[in-house]
C-alpha atoms as a PDB file:
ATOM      1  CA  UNK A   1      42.861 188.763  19.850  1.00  0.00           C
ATOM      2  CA  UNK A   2      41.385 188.985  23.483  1.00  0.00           C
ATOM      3  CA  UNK A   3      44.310 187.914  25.810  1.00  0.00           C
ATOM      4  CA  UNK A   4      41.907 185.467  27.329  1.00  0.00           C
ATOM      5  CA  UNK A   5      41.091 184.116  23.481  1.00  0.00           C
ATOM      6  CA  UNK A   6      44.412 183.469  23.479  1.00  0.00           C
ATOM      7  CA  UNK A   7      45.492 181.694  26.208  1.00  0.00           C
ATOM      8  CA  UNK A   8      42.773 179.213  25.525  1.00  0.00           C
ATOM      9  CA  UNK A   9      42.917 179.056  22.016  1.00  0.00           C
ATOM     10  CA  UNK A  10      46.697 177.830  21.954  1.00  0.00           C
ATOM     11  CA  UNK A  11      46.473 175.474  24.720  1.00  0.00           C
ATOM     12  CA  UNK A  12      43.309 173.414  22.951  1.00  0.00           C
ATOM     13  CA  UNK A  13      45.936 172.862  20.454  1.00  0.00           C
ATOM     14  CA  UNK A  14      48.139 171.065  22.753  1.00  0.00           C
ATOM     15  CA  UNK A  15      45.473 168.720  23.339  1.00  0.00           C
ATOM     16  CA  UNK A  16      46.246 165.080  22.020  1.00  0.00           C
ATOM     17  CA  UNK A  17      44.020 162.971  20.155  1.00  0.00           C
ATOM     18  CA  UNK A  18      41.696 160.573  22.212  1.00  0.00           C
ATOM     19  CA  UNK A  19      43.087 161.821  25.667  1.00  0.00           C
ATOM     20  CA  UNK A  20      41.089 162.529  28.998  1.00  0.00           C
ATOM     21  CA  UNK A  21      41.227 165.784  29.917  1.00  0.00           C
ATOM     22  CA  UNK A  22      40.216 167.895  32.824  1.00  0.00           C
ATOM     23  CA  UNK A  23      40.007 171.539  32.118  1.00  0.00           C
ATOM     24  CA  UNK A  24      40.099 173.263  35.705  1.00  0.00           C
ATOM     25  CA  UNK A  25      37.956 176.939  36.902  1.00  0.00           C
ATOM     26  CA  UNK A  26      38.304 179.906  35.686  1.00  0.00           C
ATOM     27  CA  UNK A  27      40.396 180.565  32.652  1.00  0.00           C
ATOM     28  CA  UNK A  28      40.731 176.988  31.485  1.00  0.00           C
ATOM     29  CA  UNK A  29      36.980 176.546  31.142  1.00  0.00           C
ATOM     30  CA  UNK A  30      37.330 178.642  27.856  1.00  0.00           C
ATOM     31  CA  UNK A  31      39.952 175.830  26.333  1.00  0.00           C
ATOM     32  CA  UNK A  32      36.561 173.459  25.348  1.00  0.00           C
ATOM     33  CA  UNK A  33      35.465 175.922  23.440  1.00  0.00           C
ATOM     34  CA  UNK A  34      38.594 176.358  20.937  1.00  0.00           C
ATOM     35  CA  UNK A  35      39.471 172.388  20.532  1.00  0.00           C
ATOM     36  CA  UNK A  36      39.534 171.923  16.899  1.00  0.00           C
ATOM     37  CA  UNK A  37      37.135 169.936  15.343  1.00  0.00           C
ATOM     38  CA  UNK A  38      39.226 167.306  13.813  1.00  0.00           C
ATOM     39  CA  UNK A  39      40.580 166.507  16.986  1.00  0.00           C
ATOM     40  CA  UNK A  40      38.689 164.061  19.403  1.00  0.00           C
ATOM     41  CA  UNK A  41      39.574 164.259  22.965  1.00  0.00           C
ATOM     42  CA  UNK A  42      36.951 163.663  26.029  1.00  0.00           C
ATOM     43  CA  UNK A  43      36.784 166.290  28.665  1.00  0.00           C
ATOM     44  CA  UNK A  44      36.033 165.460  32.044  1.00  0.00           C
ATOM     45  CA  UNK A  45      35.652 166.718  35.350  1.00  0.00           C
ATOM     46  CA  UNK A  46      36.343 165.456  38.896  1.00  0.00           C
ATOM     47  CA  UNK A  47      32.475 165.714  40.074  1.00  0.00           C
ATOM     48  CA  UNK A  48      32.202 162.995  37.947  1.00  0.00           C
ATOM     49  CA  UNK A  49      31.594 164.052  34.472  1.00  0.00           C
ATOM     50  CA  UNK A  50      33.246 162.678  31.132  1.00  0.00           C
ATOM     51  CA  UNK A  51      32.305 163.950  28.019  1.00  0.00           C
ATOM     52  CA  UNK A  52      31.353 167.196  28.323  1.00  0.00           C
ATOM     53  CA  UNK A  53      29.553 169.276  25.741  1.00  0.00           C
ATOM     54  CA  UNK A  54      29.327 173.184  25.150  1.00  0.00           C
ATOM     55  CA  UNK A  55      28.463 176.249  28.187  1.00  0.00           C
ATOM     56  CA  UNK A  56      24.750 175.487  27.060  1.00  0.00           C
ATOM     57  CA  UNK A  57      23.409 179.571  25.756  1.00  0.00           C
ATOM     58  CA  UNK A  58      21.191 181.450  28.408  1.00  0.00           C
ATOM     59  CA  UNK A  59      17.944 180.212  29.504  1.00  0.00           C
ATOM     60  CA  UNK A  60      18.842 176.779  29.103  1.00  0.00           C
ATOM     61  CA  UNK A  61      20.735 175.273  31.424  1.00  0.00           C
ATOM     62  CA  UNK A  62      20.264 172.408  33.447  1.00  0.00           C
ATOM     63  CA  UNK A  63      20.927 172.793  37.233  1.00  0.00           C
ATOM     64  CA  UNK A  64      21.703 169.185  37.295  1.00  0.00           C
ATOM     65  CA  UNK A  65      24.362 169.447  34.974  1.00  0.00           C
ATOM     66  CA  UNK A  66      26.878 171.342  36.115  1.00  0.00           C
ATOM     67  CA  UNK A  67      31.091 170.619  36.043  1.00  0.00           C
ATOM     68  CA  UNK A  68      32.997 171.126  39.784  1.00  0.00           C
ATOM     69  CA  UNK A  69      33.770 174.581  39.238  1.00  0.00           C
ATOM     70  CA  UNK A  70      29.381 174.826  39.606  1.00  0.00           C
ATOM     71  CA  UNK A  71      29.521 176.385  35.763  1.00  0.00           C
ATOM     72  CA  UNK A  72      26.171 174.889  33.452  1.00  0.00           C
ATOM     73  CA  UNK A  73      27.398 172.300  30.727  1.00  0.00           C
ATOM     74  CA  UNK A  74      25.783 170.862  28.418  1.00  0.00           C
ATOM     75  CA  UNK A  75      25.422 166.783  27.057  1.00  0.00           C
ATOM     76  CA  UNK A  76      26.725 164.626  24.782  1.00  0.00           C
ATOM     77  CA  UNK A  77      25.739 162.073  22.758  1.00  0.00           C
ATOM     78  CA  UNK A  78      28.867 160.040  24.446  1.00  0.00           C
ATOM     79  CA  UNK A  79      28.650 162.106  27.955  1.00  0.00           C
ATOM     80  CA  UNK A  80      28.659 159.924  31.061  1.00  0.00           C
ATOM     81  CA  UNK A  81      27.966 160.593  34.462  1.00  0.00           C
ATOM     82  CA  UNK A  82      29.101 159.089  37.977  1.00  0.00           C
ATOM     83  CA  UNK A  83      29.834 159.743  41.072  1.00  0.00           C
ATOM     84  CA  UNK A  84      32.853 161.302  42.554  1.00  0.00           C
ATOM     85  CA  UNK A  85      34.548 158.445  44.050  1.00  0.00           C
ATOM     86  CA  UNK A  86      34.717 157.072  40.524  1.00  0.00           C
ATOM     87  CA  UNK A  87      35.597 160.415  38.997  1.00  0.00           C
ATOM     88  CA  UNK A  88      38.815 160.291  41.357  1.00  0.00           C
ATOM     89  CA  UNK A  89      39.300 156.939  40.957  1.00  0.00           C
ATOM     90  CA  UNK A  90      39.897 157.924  37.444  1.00  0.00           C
ATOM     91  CA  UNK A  91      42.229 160.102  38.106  1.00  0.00           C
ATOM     92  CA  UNK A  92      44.542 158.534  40.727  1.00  0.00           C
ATOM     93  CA  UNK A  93      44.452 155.302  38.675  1.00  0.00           C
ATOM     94  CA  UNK A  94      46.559 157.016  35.596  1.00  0.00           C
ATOM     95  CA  UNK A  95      44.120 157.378  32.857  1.00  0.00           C
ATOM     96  CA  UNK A  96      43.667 161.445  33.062  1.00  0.00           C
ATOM     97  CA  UNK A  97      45.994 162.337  30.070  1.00  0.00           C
ATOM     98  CA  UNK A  98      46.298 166.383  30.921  1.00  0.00           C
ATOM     99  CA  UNK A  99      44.983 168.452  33.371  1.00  0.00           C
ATOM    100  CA  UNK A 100      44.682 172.169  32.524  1.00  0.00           C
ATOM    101  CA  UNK A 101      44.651 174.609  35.603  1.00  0.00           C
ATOM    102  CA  UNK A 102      44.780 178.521  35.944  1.00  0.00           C
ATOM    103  CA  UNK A 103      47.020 179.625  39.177  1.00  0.00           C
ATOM    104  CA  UNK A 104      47.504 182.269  40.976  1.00  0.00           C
ATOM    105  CA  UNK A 105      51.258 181.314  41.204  1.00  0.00           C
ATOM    106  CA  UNK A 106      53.503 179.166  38.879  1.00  0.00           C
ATOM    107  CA  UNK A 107      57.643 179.100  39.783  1.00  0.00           C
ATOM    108  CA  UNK A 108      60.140 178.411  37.683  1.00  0.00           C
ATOM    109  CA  UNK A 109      60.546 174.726  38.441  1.00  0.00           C
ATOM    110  CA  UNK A 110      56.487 174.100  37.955  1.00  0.00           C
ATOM    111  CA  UNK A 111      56.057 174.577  41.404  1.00  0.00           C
ATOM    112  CA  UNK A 112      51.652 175.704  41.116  1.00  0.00           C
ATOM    113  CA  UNK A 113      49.912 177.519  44.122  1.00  0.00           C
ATOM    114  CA  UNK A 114      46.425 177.825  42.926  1.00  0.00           C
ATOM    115  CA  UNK A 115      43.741 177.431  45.578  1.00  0.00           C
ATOM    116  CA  UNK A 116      44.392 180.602  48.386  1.00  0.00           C
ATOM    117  CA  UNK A 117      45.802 184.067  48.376  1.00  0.00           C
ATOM    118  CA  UNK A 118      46.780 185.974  51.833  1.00  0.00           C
ATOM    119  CA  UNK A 119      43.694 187.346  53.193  1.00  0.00           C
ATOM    120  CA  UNK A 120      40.839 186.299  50.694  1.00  0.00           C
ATOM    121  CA  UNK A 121      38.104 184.125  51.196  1.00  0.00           C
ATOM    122  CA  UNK A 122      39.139 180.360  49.458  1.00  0.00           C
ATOM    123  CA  UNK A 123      36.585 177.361  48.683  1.00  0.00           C
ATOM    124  CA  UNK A 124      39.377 175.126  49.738  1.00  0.00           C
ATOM    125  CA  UNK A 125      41.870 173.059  47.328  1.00  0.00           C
ATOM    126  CA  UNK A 126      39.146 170.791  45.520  1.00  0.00           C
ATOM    127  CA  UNK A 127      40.592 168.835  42.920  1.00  0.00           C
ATOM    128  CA  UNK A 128      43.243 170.928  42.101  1.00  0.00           C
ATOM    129  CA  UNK A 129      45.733 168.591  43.770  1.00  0.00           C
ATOM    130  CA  UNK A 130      44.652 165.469  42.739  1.00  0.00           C
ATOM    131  CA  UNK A 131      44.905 166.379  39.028  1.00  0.00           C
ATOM    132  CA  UNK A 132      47.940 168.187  39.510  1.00  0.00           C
ATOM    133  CA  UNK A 133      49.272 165.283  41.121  1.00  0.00           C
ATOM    134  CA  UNK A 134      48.146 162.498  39.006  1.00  0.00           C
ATOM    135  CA  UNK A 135      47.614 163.733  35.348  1.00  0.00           C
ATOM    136  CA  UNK A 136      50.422 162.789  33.107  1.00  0.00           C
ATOM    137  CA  UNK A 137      51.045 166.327  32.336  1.00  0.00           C
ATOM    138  CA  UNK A 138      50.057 169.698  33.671  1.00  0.00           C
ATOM    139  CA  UNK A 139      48.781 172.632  31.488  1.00  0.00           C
ATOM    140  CA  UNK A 140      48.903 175.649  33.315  1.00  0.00           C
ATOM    141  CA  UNK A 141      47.161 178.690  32.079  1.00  0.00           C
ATOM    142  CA  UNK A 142      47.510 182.080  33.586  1.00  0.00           C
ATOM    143  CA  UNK A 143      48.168 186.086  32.967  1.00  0.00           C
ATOM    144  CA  UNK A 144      51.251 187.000  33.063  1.00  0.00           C
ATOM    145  CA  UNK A 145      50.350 189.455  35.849  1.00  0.00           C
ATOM    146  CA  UNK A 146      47.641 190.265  38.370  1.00  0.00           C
ATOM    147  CA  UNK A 147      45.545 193.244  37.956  1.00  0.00           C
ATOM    148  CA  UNK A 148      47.740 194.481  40.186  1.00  0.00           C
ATOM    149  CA  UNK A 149      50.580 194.255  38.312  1.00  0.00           C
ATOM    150  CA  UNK A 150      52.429 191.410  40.126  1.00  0.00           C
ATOM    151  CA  UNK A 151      54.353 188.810  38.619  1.00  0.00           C
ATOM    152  CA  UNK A 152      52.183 185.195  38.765  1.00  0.00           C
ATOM    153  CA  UNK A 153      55.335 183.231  37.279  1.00  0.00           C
ATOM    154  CA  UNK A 154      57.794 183.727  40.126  1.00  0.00           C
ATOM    155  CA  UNK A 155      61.056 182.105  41.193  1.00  0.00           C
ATOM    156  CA  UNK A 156      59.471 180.661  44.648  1.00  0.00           C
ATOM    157  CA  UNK A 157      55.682 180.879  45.415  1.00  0.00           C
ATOM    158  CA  UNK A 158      54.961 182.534  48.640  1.00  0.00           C
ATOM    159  CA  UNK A 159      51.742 180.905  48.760  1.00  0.00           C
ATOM    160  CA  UNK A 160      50.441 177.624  49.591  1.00  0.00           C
ATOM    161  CA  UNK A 161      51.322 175.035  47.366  1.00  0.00           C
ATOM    162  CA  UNK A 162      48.783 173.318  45.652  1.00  0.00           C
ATOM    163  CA  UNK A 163      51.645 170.344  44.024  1.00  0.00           C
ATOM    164  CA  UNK A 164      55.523 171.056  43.597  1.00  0.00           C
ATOM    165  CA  UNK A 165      57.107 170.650  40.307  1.00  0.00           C
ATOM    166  CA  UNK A 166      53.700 169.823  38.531  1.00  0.00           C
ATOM    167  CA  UNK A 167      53.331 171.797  36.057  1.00  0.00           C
ATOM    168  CA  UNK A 168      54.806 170.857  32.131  1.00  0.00           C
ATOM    169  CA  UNK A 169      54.359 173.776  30.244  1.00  0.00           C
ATOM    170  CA  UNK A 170      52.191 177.382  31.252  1.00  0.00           C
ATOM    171  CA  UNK A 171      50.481 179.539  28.700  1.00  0.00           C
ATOM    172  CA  UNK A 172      50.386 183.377  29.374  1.00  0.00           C
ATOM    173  CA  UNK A 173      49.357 186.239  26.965  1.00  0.00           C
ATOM    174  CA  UNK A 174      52.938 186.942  26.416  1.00  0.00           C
ATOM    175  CA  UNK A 175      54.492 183.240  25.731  1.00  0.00           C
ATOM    176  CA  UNK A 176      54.378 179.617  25.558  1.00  0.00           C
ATOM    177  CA  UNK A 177      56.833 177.888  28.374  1.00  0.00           C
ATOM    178  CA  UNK A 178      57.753 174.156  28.659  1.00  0.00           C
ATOM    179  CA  UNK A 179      59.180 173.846  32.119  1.00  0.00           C
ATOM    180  CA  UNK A 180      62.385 171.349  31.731  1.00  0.00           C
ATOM    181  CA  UNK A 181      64.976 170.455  34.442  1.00  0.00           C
ATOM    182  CA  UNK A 182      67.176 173.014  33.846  1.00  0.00           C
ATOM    183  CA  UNK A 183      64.297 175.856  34.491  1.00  0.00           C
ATOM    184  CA  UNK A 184      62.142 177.909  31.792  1.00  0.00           C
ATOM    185  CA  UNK A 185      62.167 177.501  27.810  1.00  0.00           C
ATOM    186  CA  UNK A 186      59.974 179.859  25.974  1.00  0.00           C
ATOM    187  CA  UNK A 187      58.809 178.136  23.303  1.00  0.00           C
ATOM    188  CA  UNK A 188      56.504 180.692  21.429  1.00  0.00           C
ATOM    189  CA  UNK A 189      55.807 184.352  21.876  1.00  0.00           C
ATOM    190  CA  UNK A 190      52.969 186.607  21.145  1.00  0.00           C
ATOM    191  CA  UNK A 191      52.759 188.643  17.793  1.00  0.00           C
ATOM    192  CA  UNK A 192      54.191 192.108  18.280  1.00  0.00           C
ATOM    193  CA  UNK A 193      56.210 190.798  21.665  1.00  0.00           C
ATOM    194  CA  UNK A 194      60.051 190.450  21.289  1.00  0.00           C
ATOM    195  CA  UNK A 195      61.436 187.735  23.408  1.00  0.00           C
ATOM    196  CA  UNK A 196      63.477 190.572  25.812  1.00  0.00           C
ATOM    197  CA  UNK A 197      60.131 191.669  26.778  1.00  0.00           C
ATOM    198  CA  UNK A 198      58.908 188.584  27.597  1.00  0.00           C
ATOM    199  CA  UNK A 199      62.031 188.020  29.448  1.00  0.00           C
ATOM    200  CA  UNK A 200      61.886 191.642  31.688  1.00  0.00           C
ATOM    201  CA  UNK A 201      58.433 191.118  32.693  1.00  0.00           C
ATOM    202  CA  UNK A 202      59.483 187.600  33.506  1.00  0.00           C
ATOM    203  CA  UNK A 203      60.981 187.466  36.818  1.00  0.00           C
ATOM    204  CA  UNK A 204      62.949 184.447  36.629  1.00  0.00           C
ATOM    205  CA  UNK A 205      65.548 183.430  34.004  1.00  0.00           C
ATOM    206  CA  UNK A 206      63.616 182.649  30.979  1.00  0.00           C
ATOM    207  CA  UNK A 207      66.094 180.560  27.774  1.00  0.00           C
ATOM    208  CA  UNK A 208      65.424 179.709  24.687  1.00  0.00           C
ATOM    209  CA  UNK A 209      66.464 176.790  22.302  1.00  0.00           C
ATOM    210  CA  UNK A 210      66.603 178.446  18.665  1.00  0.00           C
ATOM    211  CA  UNK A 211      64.236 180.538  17.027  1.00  0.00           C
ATOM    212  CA  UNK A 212      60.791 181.472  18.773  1.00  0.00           C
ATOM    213  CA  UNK A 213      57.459 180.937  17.326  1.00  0.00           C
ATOM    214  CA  UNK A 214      54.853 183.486  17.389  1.00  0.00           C
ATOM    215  CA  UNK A 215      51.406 182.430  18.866  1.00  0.00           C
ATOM    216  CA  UNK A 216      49.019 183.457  16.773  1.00  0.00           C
ATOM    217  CA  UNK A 217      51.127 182.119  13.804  1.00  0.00           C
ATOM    218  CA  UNK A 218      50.845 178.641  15.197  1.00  0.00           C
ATOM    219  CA  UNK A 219      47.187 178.924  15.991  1.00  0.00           C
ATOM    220  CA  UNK A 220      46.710 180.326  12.037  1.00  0.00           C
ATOM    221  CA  UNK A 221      48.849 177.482  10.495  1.00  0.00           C
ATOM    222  CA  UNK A 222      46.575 174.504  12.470  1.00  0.00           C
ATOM    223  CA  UNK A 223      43.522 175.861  11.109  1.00  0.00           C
ATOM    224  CA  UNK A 224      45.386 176.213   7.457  1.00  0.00           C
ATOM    225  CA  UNK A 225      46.524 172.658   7.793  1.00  0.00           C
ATOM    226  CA  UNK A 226      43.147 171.529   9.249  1.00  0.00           C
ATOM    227  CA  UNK A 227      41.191 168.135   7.146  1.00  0.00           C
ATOM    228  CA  UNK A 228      39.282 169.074   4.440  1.00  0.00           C
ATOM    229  CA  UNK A 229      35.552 170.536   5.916  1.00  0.00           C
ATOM    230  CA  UNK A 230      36.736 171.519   9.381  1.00  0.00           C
ATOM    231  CA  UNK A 231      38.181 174.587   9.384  1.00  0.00           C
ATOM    232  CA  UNK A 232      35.033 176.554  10.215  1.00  0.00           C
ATOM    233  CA  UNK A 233      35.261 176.512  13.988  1.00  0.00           C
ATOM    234  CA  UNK A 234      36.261 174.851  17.056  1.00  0.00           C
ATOM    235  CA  UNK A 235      34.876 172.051  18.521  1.00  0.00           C
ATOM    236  CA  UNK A 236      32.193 173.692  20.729  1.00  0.00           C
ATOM    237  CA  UNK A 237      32.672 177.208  18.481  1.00  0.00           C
ATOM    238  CA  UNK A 238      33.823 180.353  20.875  1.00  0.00           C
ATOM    239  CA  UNK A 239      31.042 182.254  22.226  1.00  0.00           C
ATOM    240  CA  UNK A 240      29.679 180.244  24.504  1.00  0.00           C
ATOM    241  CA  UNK A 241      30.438 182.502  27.391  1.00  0.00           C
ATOM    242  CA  UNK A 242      33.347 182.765  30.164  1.00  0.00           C
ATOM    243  CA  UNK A 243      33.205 181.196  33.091  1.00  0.00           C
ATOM    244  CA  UNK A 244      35.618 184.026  34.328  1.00  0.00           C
ATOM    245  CA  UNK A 245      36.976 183.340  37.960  1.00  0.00           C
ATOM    246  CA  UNK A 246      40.403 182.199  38.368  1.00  0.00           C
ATOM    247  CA  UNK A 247      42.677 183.227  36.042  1.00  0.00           C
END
């Protein structure tokens, strides 16, 4: 499975029933297109969007439809629109259930620096903080390294912080982390990755709390154990492009 693929496809399942949820840019765009068909949840996002449908196929987008990362979306029967002072209003008032953001650095204590690197060109911190901030938990959903080969889950970020101690659990291509009070727990692993390896390309002490699940295993037994007539796709099916960007 594409790293990407799988990123996305495990955190849709940690999507609760009949939550709000704001998928951030980038990577977590691709998490709408894995949420499982027998679960209901409403994504929204902070340019004042809720209920948002499938990446509409080429050729037919609608300019006027767009979510804040600028990416084409498509409606809903049950899509609403507003403006952004509601969308935030939304947000800092408590009823955004998760927010799901990519980074480009997570620490060990859910520390998230998302929105500049050293050097390069950033649109500013958009929404990012506000979700971060106010959701009542925080998906995060990165590589485990930068093309570069640099660790993104790191004991301190070096750069700017986008919200301290925000983030609940992060999903790499390695591993499945809740972050607790006493640091990381790795939850899950990938198939065909042994927990040491996720620990030595892991640069910060990484425990665990009996055995490990494997990823893909998890992903496989939801479908198994999906109702009766819904275990031919995901909610919005995958293919519907990537948004690519920050990851």
């Amino acid at each position: 499975m594409d790293p990407r693929e799988l990123i996305a496809r495990r955190a849709a399942l940690l999507l609760e029933d009949g939550e709000l949820v704001a998928l951030g840019i980038g990577l977590p765009t691709l998490v709408g297109n894995y949420i499982p068909p027998w679960r209901r949840v409403v994504l929204f996002a902070e340019d004042g969007v809720a209920g948002i449908g499938p990446r509409p196929p080429a050729g037919e987008e609608d300019v006027d439809l767009i979510n804040a990362g600028g990416e084409p979306i498509s409606r809903l029967p049950e899509t609403a629109t507003f403006d952004s002072a509601l969308a935030f209003a939304l947000v800092r008032s408590g009823r955004l259930g998760t927010a799901v953001l990519g980074t480009m650095q997570v620490s060990g204590r859910g520390d998230i620096a998302s929105w500049k690197a050293p050097g390069g060109p950033s649109p500013g911190m958009g929404g990012s903080m506000e979700l971060a901030g106010k959701a009542r938990r925080t998906l995060v959903l990165t590589r485990h390294r930068t093309r570069e080969g640099a660790a993104k889950i790191v004991e301190r970020c070096d750069l700017p912080l986008t919200a301290p101690r925000a983030a609940s659990m992060v999903v790499t291509e390695l591993g499945l982390f809740a972050v607790t009070a006493g640091g990381l727990v790795l939850r899950e692993r990938a198939r065909g990755v042994a927990v040491d390896e996720v620990r030595a390309a892991t640069p910060v002490p990484v425990a665990t709390e009996g055995p490990v699940a494997v990823m893909e295993d998890v992903i496989e037994d939801a479908v198994r154990g999906a109702p009766d007539g819904t275990r031919d796709g995901a909610r919005n099916g995958p293919g519907h492009g990537d948004a690519g960007g920050r990851t």
